[in-house]
C-alpha atoms as a PDB file:
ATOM      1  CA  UNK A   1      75.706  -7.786 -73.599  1.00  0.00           C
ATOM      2  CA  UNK A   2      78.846  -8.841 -75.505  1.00  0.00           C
ATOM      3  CA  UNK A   3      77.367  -8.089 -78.671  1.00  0.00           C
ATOM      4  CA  UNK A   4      75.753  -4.763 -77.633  1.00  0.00           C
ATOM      5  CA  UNK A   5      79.263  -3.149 -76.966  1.00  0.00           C
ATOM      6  CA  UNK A   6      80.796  -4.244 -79.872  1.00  0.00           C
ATOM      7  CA  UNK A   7      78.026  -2.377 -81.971  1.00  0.00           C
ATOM      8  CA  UNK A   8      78.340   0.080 -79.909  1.00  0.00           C
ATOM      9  CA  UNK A   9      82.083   0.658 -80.275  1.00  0.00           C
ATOM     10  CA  UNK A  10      81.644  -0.295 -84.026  1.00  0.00           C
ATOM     11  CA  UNK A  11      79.421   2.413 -85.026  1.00  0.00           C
ATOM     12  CA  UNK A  12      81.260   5.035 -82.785  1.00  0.00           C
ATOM     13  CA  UNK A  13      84.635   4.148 -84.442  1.00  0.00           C
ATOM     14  CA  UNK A  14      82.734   4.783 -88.188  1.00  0.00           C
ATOM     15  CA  UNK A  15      80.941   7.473 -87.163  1.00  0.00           C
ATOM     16  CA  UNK A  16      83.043   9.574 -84.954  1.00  0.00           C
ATOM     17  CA  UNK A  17      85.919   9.515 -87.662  1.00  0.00           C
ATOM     18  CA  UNK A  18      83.813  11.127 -90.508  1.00  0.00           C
ATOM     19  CA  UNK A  19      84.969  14.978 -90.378  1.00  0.00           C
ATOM     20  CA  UNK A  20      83.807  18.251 -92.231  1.00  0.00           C
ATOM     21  CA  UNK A  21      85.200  18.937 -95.893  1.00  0.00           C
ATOM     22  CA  UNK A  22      87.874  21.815 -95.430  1.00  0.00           C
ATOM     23  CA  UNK A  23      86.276  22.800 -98.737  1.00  0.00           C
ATOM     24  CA  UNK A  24      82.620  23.963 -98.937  1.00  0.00           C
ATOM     25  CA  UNK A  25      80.388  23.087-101.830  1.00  0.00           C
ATOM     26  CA  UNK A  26      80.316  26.454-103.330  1.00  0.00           C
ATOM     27  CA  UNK A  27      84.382  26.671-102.687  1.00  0.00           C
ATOM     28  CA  UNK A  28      84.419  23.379-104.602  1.00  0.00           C
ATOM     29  CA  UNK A  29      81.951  24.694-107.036  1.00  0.00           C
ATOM     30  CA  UNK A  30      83.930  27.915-107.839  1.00  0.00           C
ATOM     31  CA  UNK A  31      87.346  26.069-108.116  1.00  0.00           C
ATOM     32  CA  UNK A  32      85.718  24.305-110.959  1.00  0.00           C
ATOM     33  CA  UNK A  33      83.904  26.993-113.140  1.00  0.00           C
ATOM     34  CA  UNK A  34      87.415  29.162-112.753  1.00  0.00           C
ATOM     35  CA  UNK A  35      89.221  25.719-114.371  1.00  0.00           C
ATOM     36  CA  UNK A  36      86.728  25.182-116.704  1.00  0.00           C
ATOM     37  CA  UNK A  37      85.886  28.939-118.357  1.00  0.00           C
ATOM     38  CA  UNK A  38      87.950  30.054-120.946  1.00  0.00           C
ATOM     39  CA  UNK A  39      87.445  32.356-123.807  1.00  0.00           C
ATOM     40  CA  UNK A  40      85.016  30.444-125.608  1.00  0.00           C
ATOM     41  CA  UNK A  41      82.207  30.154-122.793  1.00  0.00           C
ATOM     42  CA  UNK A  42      81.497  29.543-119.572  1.00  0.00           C
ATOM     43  CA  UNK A  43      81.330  26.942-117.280  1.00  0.00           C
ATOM     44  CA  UNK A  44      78.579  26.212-115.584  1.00  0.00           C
ATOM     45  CA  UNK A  45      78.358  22.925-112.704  1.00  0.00           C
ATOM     46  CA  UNK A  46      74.944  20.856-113.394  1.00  0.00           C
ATOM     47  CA  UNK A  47      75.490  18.868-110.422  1.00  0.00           C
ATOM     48  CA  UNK A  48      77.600  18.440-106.581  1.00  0.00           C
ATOM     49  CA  UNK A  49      77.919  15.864-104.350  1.00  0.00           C
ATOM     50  CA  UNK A  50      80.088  15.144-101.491  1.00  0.00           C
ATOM     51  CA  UNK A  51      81.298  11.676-101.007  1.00  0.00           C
ATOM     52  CA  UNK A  52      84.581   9.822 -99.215  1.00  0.00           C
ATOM     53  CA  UNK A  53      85.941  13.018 -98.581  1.00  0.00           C
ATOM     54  CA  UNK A  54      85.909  14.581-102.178  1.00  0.00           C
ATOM     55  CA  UNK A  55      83.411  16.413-104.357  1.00  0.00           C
ATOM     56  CA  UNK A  56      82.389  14.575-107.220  1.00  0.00           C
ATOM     57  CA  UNK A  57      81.499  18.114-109.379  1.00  0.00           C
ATOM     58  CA  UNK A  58      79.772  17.601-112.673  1.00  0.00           C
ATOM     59  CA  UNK A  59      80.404  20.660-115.227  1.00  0.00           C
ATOM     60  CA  UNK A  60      79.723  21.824-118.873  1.00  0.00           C
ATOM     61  CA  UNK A  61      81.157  24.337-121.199  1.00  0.00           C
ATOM     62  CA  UNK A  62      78.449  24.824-123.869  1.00  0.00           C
ATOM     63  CA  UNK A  63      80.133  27.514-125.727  1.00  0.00           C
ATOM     64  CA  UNK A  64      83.460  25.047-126.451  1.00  0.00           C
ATOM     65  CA  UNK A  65      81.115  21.871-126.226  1.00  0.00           C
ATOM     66  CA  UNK A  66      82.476  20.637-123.039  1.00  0.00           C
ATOM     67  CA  UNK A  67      81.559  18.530-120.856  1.00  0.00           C
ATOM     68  CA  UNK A  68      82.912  16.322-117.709  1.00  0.00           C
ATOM     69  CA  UNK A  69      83.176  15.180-114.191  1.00  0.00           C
ATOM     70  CA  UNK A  70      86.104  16.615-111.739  1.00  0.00           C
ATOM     71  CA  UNK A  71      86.866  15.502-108.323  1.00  0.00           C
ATOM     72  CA  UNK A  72      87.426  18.239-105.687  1.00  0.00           C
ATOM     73  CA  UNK A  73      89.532  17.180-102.359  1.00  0.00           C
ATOM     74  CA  UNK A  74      87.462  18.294 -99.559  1.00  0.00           C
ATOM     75  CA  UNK A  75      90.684  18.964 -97.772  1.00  0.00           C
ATOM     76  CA  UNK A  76      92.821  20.833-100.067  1.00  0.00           C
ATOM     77  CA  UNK A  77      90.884  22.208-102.784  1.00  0.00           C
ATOM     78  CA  UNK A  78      92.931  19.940-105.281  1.00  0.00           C
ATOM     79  CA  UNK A  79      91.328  18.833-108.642  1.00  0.00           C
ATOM     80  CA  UNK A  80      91.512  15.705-110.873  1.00  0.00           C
ATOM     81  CA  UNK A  81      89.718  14.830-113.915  1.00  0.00           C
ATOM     82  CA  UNK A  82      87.632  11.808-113.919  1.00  0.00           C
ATOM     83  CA  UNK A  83      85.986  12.157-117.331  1.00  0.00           C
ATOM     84  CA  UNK A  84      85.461  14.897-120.110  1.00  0.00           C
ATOM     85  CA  UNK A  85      84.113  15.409-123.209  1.00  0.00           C
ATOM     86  CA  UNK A  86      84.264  17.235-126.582  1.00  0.00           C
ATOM     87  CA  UNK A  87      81.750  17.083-128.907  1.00  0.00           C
END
């Protein structure tokens, strides 16, 4: 019985503290092609996905030859760089 509450207690304390992004996918998905266009192409995202509270947002800019990953807060919107390329 012991062991029953402390799952129980266990998985409500891991569960019941995972909350909605602030930021939805397409928010997170426009923040990035606005960053990532410029005057030599567009940006276009090739893949999204939502972990730990941030978007991990992979883009590419094939008319500048760019490509990388970004991390979008879920909270705030805010973006950093985890890896980019130029051919």
């Amino acid at each position: 019985m012991k062991c029953l509450s402390l799952l129980i207690i266990l998985y409500m304390f891991l569960f019941g503290c995972i909350q909605a992004p602030e930021i939805t996918e397409s928010e997170a998905i426009a923040i990035i092609e606005q960053l990532h266009t410029n005057s030599f192409g567009t940006a276009e995202v090739i893949s999204i996905d939502y972990h730990f509270g941030r978007y991990a947002v992979e883009w590419e800019n094939e008319g500048n030859c760019e490509w990388g990953i970004d991390h979008v807060d879920g909270d705030d919107g805010s973006v950093t760089m985890k890896q980019a390329s130029i051919c």
